[in-house]
N, C-alpha and C. Protein backbone atom coordinates (compact mmCIF):
# COMPACT_ATOMS: atom_id res chain seq x y z
N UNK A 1 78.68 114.91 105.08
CA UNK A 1 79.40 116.17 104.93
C UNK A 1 80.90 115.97 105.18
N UNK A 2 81.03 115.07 106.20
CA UNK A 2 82.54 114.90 106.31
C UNK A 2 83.13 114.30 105.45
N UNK A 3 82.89 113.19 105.06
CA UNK A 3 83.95 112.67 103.65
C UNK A 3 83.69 113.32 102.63
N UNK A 4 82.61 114.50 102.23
CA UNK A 4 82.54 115.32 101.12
C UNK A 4 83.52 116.16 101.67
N UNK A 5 83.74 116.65 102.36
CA UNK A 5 84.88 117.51 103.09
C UNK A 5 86.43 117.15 102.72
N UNK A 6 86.27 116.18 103.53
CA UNK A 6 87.80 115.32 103.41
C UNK A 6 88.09 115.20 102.03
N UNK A 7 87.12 114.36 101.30
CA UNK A 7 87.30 114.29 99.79
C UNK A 7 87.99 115.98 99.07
N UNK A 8 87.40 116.85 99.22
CA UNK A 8 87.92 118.27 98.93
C UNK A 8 89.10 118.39 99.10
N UNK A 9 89.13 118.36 100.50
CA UNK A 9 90.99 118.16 101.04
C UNK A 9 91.88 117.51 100.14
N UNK A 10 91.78 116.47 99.81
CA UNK A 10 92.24 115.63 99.48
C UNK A 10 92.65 115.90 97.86
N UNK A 11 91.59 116.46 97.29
CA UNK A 11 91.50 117.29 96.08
C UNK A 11 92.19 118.59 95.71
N UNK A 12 91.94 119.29 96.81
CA UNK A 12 93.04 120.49 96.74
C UNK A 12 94.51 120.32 96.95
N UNK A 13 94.93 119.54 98.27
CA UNK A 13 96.00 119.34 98.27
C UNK A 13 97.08 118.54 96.68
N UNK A 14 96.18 117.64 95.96
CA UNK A 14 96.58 117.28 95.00
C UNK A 14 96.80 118.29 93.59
N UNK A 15 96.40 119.50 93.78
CA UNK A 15 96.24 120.37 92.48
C UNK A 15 96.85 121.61 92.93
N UNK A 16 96.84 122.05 94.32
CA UNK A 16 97.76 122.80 94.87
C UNK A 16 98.74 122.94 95.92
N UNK A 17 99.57 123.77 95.50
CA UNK A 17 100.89 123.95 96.96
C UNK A 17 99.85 124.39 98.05
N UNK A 18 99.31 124.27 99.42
CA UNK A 18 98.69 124.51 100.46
C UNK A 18 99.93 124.07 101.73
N UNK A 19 100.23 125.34 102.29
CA UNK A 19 101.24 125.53 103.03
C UNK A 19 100.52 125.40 104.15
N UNK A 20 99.30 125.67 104.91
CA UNK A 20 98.87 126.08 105.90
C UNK A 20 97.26 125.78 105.99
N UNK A 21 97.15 125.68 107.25
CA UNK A 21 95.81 125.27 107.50
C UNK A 21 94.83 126.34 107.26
N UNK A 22 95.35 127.39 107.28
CA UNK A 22 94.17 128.88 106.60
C UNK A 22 94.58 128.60 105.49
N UNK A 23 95.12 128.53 104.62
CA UNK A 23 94.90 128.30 103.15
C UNK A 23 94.17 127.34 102.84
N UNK A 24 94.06 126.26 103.44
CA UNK A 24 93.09 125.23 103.24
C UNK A 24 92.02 125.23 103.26
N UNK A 25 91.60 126.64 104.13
CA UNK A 25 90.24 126.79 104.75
C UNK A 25 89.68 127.60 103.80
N UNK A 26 90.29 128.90 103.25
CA UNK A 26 90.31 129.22 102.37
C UNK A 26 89.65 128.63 100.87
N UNK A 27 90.29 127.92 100.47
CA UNK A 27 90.26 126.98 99.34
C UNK A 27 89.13 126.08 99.62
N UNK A 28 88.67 125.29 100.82
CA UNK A 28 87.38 124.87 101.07
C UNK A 28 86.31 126.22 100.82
N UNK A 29 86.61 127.13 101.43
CA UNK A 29 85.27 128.29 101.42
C UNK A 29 85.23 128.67 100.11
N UNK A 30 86.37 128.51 99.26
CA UNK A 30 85.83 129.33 97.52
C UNK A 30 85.22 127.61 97.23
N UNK A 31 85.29 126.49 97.73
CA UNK A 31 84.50 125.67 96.88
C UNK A 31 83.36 125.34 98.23
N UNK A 32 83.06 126.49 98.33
CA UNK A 32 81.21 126.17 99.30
C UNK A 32 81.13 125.87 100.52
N UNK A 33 82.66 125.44 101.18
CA UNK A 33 82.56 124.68 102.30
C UNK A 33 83.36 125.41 103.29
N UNK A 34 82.27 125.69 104.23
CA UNK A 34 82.38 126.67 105.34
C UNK A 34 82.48 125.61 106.65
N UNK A 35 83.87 125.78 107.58
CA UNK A 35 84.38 125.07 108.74
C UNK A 35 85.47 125.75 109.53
N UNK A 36 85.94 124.84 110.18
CA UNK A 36 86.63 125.54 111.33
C UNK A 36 88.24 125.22 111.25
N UNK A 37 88.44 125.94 111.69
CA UNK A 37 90.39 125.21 111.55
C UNK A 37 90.61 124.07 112.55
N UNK A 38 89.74 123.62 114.09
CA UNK A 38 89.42 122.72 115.19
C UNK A 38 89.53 121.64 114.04
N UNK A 39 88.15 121.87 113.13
CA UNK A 39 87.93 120.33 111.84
C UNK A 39 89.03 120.00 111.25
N UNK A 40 89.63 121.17 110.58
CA UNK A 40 90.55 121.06 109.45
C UNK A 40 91.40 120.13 110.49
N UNK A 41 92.13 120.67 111.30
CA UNK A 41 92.89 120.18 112.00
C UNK A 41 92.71 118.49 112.61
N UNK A 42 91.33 118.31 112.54
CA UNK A 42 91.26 116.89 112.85
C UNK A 42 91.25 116.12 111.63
N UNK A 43 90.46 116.46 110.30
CA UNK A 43 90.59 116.19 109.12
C UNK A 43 91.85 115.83 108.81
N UNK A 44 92.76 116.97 109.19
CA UNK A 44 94.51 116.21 108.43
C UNK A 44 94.97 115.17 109.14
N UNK A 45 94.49 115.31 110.63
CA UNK A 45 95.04 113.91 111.06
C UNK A 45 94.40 112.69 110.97
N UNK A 46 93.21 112.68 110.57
CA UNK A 46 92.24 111.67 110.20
C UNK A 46 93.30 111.25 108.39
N UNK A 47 93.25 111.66 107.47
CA UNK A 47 93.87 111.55 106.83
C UNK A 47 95.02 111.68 106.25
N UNK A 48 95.99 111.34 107.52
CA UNK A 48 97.03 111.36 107.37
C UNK A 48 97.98 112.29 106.66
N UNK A 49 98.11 113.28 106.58
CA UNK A 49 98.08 114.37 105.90
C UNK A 49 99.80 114.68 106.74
N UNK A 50 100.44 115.53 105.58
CA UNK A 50 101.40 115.16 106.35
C UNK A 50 102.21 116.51 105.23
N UNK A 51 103.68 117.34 106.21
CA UNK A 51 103.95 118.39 105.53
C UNK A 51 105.44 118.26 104.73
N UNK A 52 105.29 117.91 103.48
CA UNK A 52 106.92 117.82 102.78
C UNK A 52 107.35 118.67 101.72
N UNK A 53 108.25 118.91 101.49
CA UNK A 53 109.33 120.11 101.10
C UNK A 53 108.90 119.89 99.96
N UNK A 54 108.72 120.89 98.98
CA UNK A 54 108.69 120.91 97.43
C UNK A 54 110.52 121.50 96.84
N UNK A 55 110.32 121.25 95.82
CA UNK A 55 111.36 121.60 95.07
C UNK A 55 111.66 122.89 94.86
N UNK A 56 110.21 123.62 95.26
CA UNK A 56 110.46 125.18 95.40
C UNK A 56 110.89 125.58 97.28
N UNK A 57 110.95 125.20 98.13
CA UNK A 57 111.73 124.80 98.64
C UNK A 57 110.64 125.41 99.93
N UNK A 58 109.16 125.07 99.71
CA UNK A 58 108.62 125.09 100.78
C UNK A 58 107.63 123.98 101.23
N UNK A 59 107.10 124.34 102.24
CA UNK A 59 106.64 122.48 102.53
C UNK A 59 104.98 123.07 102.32
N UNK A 60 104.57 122.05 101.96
CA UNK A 60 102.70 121.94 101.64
C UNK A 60 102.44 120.25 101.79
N UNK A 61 101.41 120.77 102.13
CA UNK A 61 100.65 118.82 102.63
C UNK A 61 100.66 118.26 101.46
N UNK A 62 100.71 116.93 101.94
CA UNK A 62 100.42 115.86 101.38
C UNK A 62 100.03 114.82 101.93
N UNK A 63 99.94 113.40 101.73
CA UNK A 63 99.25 112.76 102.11
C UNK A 63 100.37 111.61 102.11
N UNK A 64 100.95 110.97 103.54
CA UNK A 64 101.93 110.60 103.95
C UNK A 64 101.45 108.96 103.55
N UNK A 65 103.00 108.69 103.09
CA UNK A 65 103.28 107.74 102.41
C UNK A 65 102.95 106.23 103.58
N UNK A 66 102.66 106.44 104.74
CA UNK A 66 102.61 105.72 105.72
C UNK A 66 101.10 105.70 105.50
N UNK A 67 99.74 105.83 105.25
CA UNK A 67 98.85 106.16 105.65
C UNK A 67 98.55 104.51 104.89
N UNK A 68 98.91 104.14 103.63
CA UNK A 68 98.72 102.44 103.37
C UNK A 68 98.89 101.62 104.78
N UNK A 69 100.10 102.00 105.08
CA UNK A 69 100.30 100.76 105.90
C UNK A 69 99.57 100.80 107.30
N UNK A 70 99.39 101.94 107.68
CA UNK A 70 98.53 102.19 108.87
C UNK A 70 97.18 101.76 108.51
N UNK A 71 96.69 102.48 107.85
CA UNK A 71 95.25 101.95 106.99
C UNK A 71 94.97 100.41 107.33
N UNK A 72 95.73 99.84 106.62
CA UNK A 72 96.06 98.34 106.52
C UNK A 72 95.98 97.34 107.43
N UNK A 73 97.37 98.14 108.55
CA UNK A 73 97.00 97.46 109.61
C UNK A 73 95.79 97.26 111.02
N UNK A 74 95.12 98.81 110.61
CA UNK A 74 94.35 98.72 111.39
C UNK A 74 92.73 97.93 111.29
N UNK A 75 92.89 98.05 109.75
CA UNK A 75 91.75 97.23 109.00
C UNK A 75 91.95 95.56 109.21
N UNK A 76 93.22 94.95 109.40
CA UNK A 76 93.77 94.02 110.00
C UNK A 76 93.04 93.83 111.70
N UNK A 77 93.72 94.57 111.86
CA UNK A 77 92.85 94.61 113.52
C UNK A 77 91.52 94.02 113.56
N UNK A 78 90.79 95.11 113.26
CA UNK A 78 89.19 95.00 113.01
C UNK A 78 88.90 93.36 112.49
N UNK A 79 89.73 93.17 111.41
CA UNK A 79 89.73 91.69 111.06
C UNK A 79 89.41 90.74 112.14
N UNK A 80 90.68 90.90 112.72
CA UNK A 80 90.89 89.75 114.13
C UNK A 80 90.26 90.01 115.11
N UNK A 81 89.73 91.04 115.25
CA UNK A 81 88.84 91.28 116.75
C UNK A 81 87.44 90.66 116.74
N UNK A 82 87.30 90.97 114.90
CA UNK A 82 85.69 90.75 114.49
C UNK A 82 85.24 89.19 114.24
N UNK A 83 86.68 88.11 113.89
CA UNK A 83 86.34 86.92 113.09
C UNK A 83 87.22 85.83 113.81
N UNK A 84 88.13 86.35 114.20
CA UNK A 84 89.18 85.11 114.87
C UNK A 84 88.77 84.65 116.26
N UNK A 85 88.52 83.37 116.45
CA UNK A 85 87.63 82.79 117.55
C UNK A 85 89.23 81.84 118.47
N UNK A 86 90.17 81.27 117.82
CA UNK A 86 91.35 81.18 118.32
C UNK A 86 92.10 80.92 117.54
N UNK A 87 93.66 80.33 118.16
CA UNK A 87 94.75 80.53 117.50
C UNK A 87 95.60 79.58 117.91
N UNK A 88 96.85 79.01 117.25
CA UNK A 88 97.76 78.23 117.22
C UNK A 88 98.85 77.59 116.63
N UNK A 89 99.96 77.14 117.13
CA UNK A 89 100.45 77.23 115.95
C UNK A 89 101.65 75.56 116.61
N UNK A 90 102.05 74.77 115.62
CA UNK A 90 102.64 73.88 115.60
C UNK A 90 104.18 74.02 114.72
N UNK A 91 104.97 74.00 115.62
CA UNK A 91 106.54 74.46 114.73
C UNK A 91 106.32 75.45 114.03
N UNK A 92 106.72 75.68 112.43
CA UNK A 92 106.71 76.68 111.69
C UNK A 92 104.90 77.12 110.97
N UNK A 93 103.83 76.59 111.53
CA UNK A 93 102.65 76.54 110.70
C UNK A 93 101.33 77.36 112.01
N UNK A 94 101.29 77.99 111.57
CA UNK A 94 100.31 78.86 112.58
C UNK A 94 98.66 78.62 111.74
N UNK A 95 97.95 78.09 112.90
CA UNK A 95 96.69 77.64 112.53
C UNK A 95 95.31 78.83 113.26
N UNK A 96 95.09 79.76 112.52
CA UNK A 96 93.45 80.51 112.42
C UNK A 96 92.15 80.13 112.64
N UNK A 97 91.47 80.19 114.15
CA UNK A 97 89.77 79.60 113.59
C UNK A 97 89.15 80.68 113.51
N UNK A 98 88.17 80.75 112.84
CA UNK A 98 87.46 82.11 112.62
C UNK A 98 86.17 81.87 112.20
N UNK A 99 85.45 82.53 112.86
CA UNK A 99 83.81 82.32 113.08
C UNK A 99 83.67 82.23 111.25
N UNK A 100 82.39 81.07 111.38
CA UNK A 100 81.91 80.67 109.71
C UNK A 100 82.31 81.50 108.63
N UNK A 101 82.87 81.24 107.52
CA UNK A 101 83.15 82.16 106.42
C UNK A 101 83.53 83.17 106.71
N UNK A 102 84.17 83.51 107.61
CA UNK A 102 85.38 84.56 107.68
C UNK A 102 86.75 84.18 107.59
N UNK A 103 87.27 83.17 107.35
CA UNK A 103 89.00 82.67 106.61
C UNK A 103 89.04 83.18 105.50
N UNK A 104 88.67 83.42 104.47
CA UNK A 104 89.03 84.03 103.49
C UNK A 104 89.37 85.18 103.51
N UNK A 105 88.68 86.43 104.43
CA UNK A 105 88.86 87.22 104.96
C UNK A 105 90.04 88.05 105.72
N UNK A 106 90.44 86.83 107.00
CA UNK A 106 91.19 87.01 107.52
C UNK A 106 92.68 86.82 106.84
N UNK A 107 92.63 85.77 105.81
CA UNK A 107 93.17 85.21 105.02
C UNK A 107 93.93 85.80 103.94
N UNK A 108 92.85 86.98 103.17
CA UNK A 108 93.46 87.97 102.70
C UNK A 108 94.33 89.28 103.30
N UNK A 109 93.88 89.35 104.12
CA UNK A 109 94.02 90.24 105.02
C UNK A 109 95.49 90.28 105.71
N UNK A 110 95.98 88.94 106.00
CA UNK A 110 97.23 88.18 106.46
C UNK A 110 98.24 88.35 105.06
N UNK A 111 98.11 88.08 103.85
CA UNK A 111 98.69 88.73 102.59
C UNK A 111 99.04 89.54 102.13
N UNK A 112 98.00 90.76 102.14
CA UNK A 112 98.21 92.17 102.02
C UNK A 112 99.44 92.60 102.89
N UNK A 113 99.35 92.10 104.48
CA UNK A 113 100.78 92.64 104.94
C UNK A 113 101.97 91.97 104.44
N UNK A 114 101.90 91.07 103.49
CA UNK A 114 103.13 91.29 103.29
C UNK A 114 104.47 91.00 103.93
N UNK A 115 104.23 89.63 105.32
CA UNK A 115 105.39 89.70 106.12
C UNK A 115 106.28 88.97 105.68
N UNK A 116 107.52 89.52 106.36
CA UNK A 116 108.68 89.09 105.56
C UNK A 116 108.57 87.28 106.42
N UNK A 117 108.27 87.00 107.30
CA UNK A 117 108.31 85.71 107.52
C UNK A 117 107.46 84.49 107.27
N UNK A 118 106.34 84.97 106.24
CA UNK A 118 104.61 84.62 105.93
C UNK A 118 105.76 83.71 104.82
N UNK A 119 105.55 82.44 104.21
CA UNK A 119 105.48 82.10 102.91
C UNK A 119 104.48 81.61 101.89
N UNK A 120 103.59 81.15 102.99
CA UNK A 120 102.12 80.97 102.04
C UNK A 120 100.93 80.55 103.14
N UNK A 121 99.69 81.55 102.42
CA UNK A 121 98.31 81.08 103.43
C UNK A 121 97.41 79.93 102.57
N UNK A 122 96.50 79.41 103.42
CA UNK A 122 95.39 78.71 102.55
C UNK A 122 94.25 78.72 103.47
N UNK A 123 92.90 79.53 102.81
CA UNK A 123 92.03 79.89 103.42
C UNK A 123 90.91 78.82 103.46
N UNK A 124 90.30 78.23 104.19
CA UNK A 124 89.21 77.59 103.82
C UNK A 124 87.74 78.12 104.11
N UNK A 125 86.74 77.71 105.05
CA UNK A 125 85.60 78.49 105.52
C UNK A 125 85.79 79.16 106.81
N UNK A 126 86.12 78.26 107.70
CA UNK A 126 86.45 78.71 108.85
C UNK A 126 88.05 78.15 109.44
N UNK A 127 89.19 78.25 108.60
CA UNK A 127 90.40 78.07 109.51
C UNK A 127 91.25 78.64 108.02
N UNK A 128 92.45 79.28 108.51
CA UNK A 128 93.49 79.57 107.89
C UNK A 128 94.40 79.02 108.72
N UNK A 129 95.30 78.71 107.30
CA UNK A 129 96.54 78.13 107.60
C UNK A 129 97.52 78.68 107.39
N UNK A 130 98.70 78.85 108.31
CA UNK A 130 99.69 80.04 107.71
C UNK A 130 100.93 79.24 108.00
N UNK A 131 101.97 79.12 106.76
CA UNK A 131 103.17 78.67 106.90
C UNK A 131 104.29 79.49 106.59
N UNK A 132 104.88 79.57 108.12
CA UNK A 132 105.82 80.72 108.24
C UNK A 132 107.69 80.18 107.70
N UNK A 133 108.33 81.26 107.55
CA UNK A 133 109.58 80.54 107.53
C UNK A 133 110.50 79.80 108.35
N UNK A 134 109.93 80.04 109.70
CA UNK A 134 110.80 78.88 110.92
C UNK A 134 109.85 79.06 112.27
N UNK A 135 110.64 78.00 112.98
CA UNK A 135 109.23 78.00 114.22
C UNK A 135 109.41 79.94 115.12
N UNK A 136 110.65 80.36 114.61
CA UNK A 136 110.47 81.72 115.63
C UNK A 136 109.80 82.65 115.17
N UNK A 137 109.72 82.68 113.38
CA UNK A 137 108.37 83.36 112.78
C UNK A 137 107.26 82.78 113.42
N UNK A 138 106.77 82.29 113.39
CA UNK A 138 105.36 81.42 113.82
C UNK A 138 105.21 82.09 115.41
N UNK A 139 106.03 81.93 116.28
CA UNK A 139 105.78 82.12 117.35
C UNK A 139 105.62 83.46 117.56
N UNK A 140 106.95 84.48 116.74
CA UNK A 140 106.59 86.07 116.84
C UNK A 140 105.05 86.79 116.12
N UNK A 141 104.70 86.24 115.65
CA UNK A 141 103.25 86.40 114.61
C UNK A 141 102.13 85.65 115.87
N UNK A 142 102.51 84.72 116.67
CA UNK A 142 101.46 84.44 117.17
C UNK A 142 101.34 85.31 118.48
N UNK A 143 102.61 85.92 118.80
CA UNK A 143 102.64 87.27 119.72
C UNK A 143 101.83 88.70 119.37
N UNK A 144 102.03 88.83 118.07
CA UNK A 144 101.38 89.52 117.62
C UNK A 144 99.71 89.57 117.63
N UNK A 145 99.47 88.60 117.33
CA UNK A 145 98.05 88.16 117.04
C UNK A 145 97.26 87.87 118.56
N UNK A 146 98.30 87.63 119.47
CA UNK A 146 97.75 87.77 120.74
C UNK A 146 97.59 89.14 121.40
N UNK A 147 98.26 90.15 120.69
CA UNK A 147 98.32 91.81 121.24
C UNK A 147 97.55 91.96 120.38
N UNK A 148 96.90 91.91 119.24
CA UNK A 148 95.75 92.77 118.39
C UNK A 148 94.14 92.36 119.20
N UNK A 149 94.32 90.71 119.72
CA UNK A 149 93.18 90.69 120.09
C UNK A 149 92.40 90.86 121.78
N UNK A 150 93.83 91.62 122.30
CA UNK A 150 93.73 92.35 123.95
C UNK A 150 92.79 93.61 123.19
């Protein structure tokens, strides 16, 4: 019921101006779906939902341009908590072990973000290899990777 929910949300906000959380509720109840403004209210923050100005010069949700990268990184997380067994790194080259056939994984996962100091991974079964642009990339990434997996 909830991601049929959310999904709605997500649907209305795309086809209409929705200024307010009773209009939303609204617009759920003419399409069947009877809830609370408590939900709605957790719903928008579950999906990032977020309030910006139209050209008619009032604000209605949308769905905040941040919600990729949060998404992303937290799916990142889950990555490293779930597969990375340790870590290390030699000058500019940071070395990944990760329980059986999860490097590819982690591997992709390390790509998608996109860091400005990453220049290339290579995944094998169980170790990724990451070659950064200098040993202080390497070392700030391996700071990192030591706070995702506290």
């Amino acid at each position: 019921m909830k991601s049929k929910r959310q999904q709605e949300i997500l649907d209305i906000i795309s086809t209409r101006e929705v200024e307010t959380q009773e209009q939303l509720l609204e617009h759920l109840k003419e399409r069947g779906i009877v809830t609370t403004q408590a939900t709605i209210s957790r719903d928008i923050k579950q999906l990032h939902l977020v309030k910006e100005l139209t050209a008619g010069g009032i604000y209605k949700y949308a769905v905040s341009q941040r919600k990729v990268a949060a998404g992303f990184a937290g799916k990142l997380r889950t990555i490293f908590r779930e597969s990375i067994t340790s870590f290390d790194m030699a000058q500019n080259i940071v070395v990944l072990k990760t329980m059986a056939g999860l490097a590819n994984a982690a591997g992709a996962a390390i790509d998608g973000m996109e860091l400005p100091g990453l220049v290339g991974s290579l995944a094998g079964d169980d170790t990724v290899l990451l070659i950064m642009r200098s040993n202080e990339a390497a070392a700030e990434f391996c700071e990192e990777i030591r706070e995702m997996l506290l």
